[in-house]
Every structure is written in C-alpha cells, then in structure tokens.
C-alpha atoms as a PDB file:
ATOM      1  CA  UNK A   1     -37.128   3.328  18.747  1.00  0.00           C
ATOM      2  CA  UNK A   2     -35.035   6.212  20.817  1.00  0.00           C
ATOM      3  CA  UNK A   3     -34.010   3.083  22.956  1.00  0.00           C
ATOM      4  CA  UNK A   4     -32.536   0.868  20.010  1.00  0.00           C
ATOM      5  CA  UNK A   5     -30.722   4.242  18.670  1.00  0.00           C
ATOM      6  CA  UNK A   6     -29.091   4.894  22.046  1.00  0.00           C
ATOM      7  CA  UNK A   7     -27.039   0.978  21.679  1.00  0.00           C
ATOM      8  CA  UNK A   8     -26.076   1.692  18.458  1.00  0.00           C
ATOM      9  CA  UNK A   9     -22.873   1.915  17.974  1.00  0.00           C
ATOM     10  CA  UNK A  10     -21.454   4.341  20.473  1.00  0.00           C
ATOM     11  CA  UNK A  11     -24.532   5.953  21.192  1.00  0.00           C
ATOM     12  CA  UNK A  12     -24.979   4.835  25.026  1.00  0.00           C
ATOM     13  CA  UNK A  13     -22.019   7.057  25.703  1.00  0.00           C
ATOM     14  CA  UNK A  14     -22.952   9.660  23.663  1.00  0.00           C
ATOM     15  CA  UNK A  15     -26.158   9.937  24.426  1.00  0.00           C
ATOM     16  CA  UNK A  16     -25.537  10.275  28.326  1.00  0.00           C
ATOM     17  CA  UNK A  17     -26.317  13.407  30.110  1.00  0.00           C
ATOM     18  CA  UNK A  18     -23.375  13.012  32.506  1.00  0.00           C
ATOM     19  CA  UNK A  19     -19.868  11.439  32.088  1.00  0.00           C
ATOM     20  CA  UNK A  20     -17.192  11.171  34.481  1.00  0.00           C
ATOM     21  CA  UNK A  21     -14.524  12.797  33.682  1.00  0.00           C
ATOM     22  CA  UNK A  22     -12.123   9.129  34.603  1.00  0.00           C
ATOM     23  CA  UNK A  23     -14.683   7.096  32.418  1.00  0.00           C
ATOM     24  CA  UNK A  24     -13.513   9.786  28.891  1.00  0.00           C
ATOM     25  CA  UNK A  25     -10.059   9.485  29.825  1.00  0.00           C
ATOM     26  CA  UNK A  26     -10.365   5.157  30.037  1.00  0.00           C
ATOM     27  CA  UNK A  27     -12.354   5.269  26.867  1.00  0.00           C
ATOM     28  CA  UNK A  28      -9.720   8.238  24.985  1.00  0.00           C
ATOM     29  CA  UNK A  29      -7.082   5.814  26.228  1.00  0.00           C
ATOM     30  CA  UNK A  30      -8.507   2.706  25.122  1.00  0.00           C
ATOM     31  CA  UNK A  31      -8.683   3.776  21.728  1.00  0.00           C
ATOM     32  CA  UNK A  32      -5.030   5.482  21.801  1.00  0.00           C
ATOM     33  CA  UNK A  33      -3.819   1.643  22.783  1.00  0.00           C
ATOM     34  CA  UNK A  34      -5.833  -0.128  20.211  1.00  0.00           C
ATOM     35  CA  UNK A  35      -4.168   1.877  17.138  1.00  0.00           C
ATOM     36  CA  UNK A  36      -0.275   1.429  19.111  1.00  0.00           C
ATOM     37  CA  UNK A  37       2.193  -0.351  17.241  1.00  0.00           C
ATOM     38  CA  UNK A  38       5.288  -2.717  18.409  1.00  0.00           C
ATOM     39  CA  UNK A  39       8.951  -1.312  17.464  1.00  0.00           C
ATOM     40  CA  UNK A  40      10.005  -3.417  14.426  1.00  0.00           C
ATOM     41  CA  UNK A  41      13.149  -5.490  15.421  1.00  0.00           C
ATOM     42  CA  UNK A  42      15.969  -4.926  12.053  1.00  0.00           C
ATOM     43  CA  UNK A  43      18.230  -7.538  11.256  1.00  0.00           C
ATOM     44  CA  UNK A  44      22.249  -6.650  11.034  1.00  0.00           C
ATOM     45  CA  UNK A  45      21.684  -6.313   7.240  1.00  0.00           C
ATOM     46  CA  UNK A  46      18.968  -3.474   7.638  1.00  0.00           C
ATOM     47  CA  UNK A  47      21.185  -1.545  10.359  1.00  0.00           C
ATOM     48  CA  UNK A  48      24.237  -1.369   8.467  1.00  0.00           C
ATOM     49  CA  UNK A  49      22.266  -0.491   5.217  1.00  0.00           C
ATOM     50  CA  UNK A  50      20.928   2.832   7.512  1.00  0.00           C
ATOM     51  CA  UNK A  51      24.315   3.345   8.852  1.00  0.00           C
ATOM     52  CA  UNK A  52      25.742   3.633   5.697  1.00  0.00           C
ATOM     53  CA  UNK A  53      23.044   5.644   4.062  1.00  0.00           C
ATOM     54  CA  UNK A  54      23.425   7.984   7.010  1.00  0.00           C
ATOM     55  CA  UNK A  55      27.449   7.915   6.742  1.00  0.00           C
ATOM     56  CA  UNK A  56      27.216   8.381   2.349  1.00  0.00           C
ATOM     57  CA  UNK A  57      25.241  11.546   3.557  1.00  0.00           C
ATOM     58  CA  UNK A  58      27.222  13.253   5.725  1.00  0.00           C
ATOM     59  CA  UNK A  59      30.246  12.544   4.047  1.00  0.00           C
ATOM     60  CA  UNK A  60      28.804  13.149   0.642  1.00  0.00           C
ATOM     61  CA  UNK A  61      26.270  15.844   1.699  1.00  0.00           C
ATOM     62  CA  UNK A  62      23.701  13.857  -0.080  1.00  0.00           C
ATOM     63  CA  UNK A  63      19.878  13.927   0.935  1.00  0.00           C
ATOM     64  CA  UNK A  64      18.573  11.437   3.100  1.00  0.00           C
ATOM     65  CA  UNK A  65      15.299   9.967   3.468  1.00  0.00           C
ATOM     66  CA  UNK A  66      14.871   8.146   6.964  1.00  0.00           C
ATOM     67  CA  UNK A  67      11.573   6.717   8.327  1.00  0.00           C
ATOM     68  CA  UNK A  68      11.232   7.220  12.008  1.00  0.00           C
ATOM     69  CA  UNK A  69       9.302   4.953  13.854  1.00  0.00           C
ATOM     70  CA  UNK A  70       6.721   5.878  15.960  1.00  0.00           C
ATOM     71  CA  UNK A  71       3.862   4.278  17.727  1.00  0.00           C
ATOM     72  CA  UNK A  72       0.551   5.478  15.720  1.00  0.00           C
ATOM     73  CA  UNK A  73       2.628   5.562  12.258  1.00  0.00           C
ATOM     74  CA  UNK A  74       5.728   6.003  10.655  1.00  0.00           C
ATOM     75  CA  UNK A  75       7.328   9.869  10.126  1.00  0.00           C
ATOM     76  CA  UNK A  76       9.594  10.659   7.050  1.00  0.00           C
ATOM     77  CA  UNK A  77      12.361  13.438   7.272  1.00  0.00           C
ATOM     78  CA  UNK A  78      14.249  14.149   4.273  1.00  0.00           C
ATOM     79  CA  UNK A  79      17.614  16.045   4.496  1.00  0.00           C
ATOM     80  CA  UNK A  80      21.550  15.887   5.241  1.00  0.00           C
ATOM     81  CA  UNK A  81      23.127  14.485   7.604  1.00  0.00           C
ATOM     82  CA  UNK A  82      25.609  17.284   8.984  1.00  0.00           C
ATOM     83  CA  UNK A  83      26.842  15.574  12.502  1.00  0.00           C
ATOM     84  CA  UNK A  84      26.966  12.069  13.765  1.00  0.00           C
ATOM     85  CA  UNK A  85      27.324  11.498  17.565  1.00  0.00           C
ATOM     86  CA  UNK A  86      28.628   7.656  17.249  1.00  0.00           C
ATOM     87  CA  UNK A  87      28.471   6.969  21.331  1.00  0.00           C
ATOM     88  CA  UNK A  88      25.171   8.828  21.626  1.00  0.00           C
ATOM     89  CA  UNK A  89      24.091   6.547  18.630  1.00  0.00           C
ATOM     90  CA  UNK A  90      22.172  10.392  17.342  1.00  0.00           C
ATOM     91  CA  UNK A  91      22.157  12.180  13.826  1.00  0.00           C
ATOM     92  CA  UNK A  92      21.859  15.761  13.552  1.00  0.00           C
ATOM     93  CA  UNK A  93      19.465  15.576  10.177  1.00  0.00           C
ATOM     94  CA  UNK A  94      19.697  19.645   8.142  1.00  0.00           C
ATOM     95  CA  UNK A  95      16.375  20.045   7.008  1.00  0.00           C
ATOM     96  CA  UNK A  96      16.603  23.432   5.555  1.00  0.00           C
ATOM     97  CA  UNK A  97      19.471  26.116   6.552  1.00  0.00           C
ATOM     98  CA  UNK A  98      17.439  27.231   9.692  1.00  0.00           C
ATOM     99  CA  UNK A  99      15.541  23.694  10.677  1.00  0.00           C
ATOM    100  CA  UNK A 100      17.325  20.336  11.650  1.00  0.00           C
ATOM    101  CA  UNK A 101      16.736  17.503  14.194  1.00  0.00           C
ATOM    102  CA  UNK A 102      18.448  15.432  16.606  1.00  0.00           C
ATOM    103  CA  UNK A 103      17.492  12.195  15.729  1.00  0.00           C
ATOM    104  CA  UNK A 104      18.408   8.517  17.572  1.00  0.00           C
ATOM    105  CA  UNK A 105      19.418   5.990  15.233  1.00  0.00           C
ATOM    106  CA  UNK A 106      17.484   3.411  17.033  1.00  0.00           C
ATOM    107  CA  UNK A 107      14.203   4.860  15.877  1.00  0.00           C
ATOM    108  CA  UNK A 108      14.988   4.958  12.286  1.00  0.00           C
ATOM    109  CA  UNK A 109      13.259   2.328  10.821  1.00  0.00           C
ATOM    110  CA  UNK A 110      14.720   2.810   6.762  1.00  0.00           C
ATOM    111  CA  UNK A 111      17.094   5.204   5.311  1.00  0.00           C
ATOM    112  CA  UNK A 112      17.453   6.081   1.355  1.00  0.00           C
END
C-alpha cells in the first residue's frame, strides 16, 4: 500500500528523503514553461484602435484601461495617459497623483 501511494500523483518526489537541489529547479521550471503563453500578434486595426485610445487620453485626460501582456496572464492598469514618448514607442500611464508607469506600447494587448 505505502508503495502504490508513493506513484501517485507527485508523490515519488515528494516522498523522497533527498532532492538535488538542480532536479527542484528542472521540475519549478518545467512547470513555469508549461503555464507560458505566446505574445498575441494585433492586426493594424487593433494597433491603431490602442493608439488612439491612448492619444483620446492624454489629450482628453480621460481614463484608460490597457491590458498588458504578460507571459502567465494578462495585467490591467487603469489611468491617464500624461506623456507619450512616440520614438521610444512608451506611455507614461498616472495611476493616482503619486503612482504612474512607464509602459511600452508593444505590450499592450487592448486599450478602452
């Protein structure tokens, strides 16, 4: 019976006295890559609808929600944009009066 419970599930690991440390860091990594995602490609349409949601803000000093993309999941920020870097392709996003982020408009994935 203890034998059966020791291949269940991840219970050989687990249930080992002594683990290298290279053998946690394979298996930590190995379960990083298996929840990574691939950077969605936009169409034209999609970029110019964020550019222009990001240009209505700054000029309008309207808030902004943009999805960043990120590898394990999508981030929202919501706020104004108060500086656009055009040749650095960046935002500076005003969260509150004391908090704001520089923010590449390559990893926006959707802006409302």
């Amino acid at each position: 019976m203890t034998t059966r419970k020791k291949l269940e599930g991840n219970g050989l690991w687990e249930s080992s006295r002594m683990m290298l440390p290279e053998h946690k860091e394979t298996i930590i990594r190995r379960q990083l890559e298996e929840g990574r995602r691939e950077r969605p490609i936009l169409d034209p349409q999609e970029m110019e609808l964020i550019e222009s949601a990001l240009a209505e803000s700054f000029h309008e000093h309207h808030q902004v929600t943009v999805r960043l993309f990120d590898e394990y999941g999508n981030t929202e920020l919501v706020g104004i944009v108060v500086l656009i870097h055009t040749f650095r392709r960046e935002i500076k996003l005003s969260i509150t009066e004391e908090e704001w982020h520089w923010i590449k408009i390559d990893d926006i994935v959707s802006a409302r």
